[in-house]
C-alpha atoms as a PDB file:
ATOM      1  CA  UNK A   1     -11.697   6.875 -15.310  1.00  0.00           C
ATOM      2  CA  UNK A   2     -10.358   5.110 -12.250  1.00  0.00           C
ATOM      3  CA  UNK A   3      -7.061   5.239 -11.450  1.00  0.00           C
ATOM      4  CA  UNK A   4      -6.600   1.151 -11.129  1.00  0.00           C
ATOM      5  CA  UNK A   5      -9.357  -1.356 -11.673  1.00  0.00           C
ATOM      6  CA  UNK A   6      -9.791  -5.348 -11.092  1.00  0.00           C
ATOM      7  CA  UNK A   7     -12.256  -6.947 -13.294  1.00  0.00           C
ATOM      8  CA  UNK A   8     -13.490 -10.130 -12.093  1.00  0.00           C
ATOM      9  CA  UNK A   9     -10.238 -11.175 -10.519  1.00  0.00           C
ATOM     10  CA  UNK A  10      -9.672 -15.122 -10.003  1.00  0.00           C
ATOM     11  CA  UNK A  11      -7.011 -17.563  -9.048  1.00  0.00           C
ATOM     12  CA  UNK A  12      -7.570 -21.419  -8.339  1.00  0.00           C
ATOM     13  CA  UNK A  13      -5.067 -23.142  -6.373  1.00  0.00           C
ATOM     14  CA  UNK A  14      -5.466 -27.285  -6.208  1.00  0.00           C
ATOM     15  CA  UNK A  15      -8.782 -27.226  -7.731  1.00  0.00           C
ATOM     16  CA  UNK A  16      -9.681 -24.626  -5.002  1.00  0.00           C
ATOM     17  CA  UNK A  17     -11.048 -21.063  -5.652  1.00  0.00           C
ATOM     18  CA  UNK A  18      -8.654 -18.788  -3.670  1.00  0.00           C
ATOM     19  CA  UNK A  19     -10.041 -15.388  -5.615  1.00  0.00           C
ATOM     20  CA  UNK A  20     -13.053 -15.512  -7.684  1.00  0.00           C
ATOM     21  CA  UNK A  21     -14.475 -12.436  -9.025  1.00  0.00           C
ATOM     22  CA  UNK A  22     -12.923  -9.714  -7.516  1.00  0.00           C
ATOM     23  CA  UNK A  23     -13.973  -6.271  -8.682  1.00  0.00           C
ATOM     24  CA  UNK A  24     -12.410  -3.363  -7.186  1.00  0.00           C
ATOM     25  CA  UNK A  25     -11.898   0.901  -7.983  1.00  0.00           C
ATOM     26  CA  UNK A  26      -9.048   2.944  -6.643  1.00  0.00           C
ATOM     27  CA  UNK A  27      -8.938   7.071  -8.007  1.00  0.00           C
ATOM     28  CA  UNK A  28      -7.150   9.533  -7.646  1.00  0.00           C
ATOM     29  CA  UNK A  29      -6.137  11.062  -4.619  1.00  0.00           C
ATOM     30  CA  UNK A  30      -7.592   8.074  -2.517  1.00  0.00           C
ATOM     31  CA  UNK A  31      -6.697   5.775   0.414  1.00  0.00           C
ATOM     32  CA  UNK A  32      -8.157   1.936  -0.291  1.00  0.00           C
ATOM     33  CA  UNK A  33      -8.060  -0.797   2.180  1.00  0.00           C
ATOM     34  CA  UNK A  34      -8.270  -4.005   1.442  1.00  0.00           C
ATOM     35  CA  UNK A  35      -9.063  -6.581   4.496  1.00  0.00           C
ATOM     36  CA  UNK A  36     -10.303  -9.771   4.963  1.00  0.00           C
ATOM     37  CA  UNK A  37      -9.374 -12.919   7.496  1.00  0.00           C
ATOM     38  CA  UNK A  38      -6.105 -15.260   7.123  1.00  0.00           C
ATOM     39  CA  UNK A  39      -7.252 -17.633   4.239  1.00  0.00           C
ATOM     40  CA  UNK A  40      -9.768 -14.897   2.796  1.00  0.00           C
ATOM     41  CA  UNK A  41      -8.431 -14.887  -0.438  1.00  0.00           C
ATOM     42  CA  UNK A  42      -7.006 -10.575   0.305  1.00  0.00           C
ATOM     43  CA  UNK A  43      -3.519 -11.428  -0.141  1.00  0.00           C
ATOM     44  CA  UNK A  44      -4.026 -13.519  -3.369  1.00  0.00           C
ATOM     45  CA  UNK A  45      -5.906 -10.506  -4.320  1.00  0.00           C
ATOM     46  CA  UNK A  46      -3.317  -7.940  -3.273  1.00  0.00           C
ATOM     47  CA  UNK A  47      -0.394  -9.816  -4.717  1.00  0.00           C
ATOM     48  CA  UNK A  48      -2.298 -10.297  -8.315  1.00  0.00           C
ATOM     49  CA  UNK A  49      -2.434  -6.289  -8.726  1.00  0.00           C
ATOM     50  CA  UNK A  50       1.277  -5.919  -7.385  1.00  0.00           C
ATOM     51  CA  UNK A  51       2.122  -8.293 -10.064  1.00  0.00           C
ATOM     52  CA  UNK A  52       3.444 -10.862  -8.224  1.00  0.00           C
ATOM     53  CA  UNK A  53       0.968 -13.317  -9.133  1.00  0.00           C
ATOM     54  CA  UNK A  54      -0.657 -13.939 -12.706  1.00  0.00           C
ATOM     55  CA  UNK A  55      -4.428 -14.384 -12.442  1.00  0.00           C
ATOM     56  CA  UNK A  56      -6.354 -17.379 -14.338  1.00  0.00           C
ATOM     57  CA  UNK A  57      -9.172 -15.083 -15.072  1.00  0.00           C
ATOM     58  CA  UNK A  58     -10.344 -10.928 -14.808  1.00  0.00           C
ATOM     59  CA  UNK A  59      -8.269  -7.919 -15.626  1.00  0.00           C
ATOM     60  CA  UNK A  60      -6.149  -5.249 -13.752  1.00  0.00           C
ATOM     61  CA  UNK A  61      -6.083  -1.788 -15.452  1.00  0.00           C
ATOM     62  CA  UNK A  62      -3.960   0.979 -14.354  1.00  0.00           C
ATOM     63  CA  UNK A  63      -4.511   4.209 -15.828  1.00  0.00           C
ATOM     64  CA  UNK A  64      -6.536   2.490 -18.486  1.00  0.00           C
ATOM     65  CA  UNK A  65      -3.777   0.265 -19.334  1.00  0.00           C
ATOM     66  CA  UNK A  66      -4.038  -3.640 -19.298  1.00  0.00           C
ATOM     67  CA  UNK A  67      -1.400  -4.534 -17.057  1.00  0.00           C
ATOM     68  CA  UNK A  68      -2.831  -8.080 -15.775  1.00  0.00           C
ATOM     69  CA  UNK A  69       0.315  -9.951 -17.448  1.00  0.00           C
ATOM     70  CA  UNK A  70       2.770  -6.925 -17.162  1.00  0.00           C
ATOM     71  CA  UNK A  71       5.956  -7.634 -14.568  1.00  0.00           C
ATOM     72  CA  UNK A  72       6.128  -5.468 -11.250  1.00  0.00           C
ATOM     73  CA  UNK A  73       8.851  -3.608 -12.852  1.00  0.00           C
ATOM     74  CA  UNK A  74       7.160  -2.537 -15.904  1.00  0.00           C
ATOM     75  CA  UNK A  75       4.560  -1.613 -13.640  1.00  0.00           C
ATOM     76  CA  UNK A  76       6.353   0.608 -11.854  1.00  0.00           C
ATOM     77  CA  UNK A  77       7.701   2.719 -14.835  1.00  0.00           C
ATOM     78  CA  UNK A  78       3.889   3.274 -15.025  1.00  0.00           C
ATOM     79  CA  UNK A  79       3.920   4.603 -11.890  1.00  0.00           C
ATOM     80  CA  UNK A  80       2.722   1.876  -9.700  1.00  0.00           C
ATOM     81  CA  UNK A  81       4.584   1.571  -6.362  1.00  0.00           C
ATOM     82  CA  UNK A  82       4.856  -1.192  -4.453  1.00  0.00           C
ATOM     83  CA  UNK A  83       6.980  -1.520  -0.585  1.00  0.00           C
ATOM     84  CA  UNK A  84       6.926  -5.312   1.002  1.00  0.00           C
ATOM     85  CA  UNK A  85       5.918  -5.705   4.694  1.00  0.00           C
ATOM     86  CA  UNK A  86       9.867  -7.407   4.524  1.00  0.00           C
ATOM     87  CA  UNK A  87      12.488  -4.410   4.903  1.00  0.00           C
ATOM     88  CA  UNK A  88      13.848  -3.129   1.452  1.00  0.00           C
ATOM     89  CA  UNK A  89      16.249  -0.686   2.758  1.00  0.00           C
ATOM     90  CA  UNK A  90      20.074  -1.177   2.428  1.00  0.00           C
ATOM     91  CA  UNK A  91      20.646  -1.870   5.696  1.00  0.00           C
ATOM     92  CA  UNK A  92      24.860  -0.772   5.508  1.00  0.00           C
ATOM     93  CA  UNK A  93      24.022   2.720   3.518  1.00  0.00           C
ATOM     94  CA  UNK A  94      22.793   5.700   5.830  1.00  0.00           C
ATOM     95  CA  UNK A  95      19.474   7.353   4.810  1.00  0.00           C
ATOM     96  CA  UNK A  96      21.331   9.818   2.635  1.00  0.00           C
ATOM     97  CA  UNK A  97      22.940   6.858   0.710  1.00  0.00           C
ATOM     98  CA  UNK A  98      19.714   4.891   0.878  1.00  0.00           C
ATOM     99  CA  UNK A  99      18.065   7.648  -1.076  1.00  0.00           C
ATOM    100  CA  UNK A 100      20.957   7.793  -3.544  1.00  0.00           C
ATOM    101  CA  UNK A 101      21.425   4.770  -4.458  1.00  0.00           C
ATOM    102  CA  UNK A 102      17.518   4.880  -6.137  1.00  0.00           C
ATOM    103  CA  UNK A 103      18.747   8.427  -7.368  1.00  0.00           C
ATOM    104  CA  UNK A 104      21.880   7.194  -9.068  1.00  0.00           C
ATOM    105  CA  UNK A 105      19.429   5.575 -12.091  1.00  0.00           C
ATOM    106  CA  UNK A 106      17.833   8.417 -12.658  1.00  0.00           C
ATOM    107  CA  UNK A 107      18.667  10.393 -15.388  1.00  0.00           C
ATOM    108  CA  UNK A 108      19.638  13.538 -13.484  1.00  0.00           C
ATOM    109  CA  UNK A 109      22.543  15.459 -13.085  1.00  0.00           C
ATOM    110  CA  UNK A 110      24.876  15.381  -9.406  1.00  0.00           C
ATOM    111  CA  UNK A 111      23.427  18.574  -8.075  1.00  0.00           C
ATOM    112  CA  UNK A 112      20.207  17.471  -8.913  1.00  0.00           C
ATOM    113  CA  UNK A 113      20.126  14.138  -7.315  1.00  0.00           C
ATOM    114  CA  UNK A 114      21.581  15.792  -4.179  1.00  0.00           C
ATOM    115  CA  UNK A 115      18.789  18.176  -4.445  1.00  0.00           C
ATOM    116  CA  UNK A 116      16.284  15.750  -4.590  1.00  0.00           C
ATOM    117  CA  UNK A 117      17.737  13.437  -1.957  1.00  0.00           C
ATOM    118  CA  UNK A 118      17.528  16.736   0.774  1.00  0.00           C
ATOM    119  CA  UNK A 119      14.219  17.273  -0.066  1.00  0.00           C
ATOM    120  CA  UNK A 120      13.298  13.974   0.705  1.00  0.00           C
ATOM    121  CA  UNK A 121      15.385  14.052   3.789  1.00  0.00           C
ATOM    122  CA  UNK A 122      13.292  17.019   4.888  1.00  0.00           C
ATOM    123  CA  UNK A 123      10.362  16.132   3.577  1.00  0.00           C
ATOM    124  CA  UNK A 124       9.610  12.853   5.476  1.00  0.00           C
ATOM    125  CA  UNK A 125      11.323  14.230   8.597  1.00  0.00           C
ATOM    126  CA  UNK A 126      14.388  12.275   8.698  1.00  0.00           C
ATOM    127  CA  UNK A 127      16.947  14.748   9.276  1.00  0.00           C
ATOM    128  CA  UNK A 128      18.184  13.652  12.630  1.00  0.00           C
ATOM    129  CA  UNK A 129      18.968  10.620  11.275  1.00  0.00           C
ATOM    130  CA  UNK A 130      20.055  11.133   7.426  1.00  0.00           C
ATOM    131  CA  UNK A 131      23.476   9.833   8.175  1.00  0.00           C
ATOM    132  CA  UNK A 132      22.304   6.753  10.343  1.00  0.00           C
ATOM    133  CA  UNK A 133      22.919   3.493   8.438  1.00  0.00           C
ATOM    134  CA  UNK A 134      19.770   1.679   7.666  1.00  0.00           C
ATOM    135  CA  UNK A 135      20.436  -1.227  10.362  1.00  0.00           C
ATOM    136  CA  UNK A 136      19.850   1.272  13.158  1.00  0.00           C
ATOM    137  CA  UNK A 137      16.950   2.911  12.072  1.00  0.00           C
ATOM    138  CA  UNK A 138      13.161   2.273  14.032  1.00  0.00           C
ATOM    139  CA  UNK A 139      10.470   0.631  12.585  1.00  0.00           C
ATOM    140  CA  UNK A 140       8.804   4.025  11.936  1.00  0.00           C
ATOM    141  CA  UNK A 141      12.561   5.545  10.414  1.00  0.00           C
ATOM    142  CA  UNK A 142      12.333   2.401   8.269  1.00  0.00           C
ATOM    143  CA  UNK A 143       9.576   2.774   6.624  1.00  0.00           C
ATOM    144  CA  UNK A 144       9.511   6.648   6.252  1.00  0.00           C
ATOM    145  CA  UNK A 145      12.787   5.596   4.088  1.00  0.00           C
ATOM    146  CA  UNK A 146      11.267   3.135   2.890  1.00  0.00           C
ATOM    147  CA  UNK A 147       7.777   5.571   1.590  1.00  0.00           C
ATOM    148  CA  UNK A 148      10.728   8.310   0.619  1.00  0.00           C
ATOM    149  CA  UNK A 149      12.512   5.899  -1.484  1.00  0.00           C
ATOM    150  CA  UNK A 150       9.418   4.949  -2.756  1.00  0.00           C
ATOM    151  CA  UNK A 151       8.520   8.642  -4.081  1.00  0.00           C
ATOM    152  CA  UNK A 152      11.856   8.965  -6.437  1.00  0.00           C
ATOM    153  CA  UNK A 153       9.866   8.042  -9.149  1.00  0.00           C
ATOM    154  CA  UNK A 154       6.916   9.711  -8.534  1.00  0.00           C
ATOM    155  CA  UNK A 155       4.163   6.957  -9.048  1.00  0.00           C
ATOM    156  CA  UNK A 156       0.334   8.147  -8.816  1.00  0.00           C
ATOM    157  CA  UNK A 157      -0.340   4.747  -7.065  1.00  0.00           C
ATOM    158  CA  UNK A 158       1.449   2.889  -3.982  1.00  0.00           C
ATOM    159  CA  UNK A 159       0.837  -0.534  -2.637  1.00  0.00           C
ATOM    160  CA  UNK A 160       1.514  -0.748   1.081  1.00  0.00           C
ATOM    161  CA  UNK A 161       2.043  -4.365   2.667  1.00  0.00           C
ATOM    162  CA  UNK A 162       0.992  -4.443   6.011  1.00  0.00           C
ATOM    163  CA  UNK A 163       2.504  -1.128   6.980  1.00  0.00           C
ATOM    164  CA  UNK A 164       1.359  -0.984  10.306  1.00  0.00           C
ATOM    165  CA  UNK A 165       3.182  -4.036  11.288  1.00  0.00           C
ATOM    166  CA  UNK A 166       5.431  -3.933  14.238  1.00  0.00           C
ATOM    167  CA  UNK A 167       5.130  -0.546  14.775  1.00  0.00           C
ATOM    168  CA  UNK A 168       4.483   1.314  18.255  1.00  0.00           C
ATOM    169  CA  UNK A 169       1.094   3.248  18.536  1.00  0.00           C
ATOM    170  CA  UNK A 170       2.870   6.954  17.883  1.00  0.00           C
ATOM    171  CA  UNK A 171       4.659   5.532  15.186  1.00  0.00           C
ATOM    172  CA  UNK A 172       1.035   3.801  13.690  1.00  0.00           C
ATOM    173  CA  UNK A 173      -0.407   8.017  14.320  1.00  0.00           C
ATOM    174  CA  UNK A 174       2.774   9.445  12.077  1.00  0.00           C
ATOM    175  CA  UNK A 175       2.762   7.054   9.162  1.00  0.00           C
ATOM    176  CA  UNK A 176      -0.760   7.518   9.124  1.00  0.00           C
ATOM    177  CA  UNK A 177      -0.448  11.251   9.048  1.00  0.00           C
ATOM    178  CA  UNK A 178       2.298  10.785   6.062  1.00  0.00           C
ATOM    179  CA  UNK A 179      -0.535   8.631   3.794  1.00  0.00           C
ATOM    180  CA  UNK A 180      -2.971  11.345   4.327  1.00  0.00           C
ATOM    181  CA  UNK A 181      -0.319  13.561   2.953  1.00  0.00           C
ATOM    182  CA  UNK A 182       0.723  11.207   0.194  1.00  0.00           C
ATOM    183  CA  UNK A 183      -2.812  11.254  -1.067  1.00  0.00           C
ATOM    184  CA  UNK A 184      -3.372  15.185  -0.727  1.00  0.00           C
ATOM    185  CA  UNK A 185      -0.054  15.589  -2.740  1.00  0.00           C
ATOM    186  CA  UNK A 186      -2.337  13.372  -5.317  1.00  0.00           C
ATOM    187  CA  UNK A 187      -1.053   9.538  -4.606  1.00  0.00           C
ATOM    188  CA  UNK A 188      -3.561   6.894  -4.442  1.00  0.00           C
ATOM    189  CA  UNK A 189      -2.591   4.302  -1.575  1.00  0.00           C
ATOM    190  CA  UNK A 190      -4.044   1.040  -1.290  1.00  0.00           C
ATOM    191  CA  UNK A 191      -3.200  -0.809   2.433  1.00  0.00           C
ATOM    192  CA  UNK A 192      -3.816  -4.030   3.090  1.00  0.00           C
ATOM    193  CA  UNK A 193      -3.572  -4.675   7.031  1.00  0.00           C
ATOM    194  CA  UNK A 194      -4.159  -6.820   9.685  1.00  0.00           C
ATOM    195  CA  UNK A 195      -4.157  -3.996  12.235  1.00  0.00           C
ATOM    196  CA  UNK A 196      -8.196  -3.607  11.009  1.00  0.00           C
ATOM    197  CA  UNK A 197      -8.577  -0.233  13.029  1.00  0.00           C
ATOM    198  CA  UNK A 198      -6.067   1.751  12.496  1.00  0.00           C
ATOM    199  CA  UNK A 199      -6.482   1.139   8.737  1.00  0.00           C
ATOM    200  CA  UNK A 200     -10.046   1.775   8.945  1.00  0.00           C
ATOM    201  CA  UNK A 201      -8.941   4.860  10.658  1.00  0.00           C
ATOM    202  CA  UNK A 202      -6.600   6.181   7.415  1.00  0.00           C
ATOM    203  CA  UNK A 203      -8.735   5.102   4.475  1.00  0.00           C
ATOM    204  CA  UNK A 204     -11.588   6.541   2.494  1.00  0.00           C
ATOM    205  CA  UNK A 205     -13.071   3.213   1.445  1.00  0.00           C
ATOM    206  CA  UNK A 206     -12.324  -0.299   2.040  1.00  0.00           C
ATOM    207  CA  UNK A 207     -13.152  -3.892   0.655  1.00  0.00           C
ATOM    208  CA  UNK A 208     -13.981  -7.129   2.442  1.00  0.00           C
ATOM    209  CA  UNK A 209     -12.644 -10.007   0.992  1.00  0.00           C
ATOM    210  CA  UNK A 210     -14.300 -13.236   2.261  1.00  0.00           C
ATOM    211  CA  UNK A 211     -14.148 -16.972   0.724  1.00  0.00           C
ATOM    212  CA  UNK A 212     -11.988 -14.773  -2.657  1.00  0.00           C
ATOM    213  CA  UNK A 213     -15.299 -12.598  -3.142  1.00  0.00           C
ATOM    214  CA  UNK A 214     -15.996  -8.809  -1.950  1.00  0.00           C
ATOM    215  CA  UNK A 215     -18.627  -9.482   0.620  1.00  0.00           C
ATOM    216  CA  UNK A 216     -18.839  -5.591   1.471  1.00  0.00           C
ATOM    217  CA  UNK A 217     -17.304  -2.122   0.218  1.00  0.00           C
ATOM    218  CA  UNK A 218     -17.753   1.345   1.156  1.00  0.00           C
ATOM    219  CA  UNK A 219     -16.041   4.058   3.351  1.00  0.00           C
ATOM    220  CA  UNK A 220     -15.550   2.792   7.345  1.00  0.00           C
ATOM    221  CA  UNK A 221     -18.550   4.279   8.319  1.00  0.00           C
ATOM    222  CA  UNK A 222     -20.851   1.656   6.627  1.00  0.00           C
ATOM    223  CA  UNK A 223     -18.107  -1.207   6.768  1.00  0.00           C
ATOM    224  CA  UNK A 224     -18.228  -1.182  10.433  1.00  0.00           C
ATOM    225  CA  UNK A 225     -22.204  -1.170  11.254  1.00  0.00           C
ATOM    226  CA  UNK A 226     -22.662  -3.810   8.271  1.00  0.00           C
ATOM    227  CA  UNK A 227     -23.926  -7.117   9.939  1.00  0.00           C
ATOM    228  CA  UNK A 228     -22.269  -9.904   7.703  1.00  0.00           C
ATOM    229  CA  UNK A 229     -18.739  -8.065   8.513  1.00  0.00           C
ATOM    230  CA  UNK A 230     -19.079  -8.074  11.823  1.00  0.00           C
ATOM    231  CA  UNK A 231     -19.992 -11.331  12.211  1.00  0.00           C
ATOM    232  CA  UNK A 232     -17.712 -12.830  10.051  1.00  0.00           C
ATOM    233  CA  UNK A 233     -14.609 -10.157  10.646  1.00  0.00           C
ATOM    234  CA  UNK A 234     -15.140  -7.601  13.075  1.00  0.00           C
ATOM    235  CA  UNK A 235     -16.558  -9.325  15.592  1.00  0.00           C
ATOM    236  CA  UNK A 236     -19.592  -7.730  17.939  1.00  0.00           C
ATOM    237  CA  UNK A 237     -17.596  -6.079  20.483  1.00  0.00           C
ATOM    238  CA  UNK A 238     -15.716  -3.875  17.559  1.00  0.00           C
ATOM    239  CA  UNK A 239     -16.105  -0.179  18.804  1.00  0.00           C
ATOM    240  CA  UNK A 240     -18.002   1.772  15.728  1.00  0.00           C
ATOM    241  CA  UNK A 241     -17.935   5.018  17.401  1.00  0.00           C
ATOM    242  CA  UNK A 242     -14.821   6.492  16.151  1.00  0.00           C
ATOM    243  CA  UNK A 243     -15.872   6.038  12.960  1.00  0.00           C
ATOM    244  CA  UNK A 244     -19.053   8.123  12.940  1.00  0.00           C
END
């Protein structure tokens, strides 16, 4: 069984199909992208299985539960995470405090929310700046928090909003190193991107959304030398090496 599955996704806006049909897979221990251009019908798409947005039509199922209807925070107590391309953090707490303030509704003792707050802390390499407030964090510091945060509740599944976004190209290199490790540590990722290579770059498979239907899946090797998404997406001069 799949980890989370669309069935025949579709939202009309106006009259106008903005999503119609989508079917998509994500298991375990994978890294999905999900691209398309501005006005594709991707972030209709992205937004329905977030929960943001109720679909007219189709299913999602998350760990074979029907959560098409279900709000983003019930979702989440399934173990569905979600972080916004917008800045979450609180932005007057330091990273310590950031990670406590999550850790303060868990049911766990002091010690152990301390505990679990260092780990963190060492985990995502933020040491040097666990007492920094969240204002004067980088882009990169941000949303390592941010992915840290995230991982308090240990969700199987996270839904990452244009990640890449305003980040430098070192800073692109070590987030993408931390999803590889996400998913080794057994947490399905799904991206959705504008920065097209370096997503293709981090994910197993990937989904082209064009006029709110897939027009091509498969892993970056065969999304890059098909045809129709180069024409349509890509573009001809789209290096394809890289991705042998």
């Amino acid at each position: 069984m799949s980890l989370l599955e669309t069935k025949d996704l579709a939202k009309t806006y106006n009259g106008r199909p903005v999503v119609d049909g989508v079917c998509m897979q994500i298991e375990h221990r994978s890294i999905v992208g999900l691209l398309g251009r501005n006005g594709a019908g991707k972030t209709t798409t992205f937004r329905m299985i977030v929960g943001m947005i109720r679909p007219d039509k189709g299913q999602v199922l998350f760990e074979g539960h029907d959560v098409t209807y279900l709000a983003m925070y019930k979702r989440a107590r399934l173990g569905m995470g979600y972080l916004s391309q917008e800045p979450s953090i609180f932005q007057r707490l330091t990273v310590w405090e950031n990670l406590m303030a999550i850790l303060e509704t868990m049911p766990l003792g002091r010690r152990q929310r301390r505990q679990k707050a260092d780990e963190l802390v060492e985990r995502f390499g933020l040491q040097e700046v666990a007492n920094t407030q969240g204002r004067f964090l980088s882009g990169g510091e941000r949303r390592k928090l941010e992915i840290a945060r995230a991982m308090i509740t240990e969700p199987s599944l996270i839904l990452l909003d244009e990640p890449f976004s305003g980040l430098d190209p070192i800073t692109v290199e070590e987030l993408q190193q931390e999803i590889r490790r996400l998913a080794a540590n057994g947490v399905s990722i799904l991206i959705t991107d504008h920065n097209v290579n370096r997503t293709l770059e981090v994910v197993d498979k990937a989904y082209i959304i064009d006029h709110g239907k897939v027009m091509a899946e498969g892993p970056p090797s065969a999304i890059v030398r098909d045809p129709k998404v180069r024409q349509l997406y890509l573009g001809n001069s789209f290096s394809e090496d890289q991705f042998d």
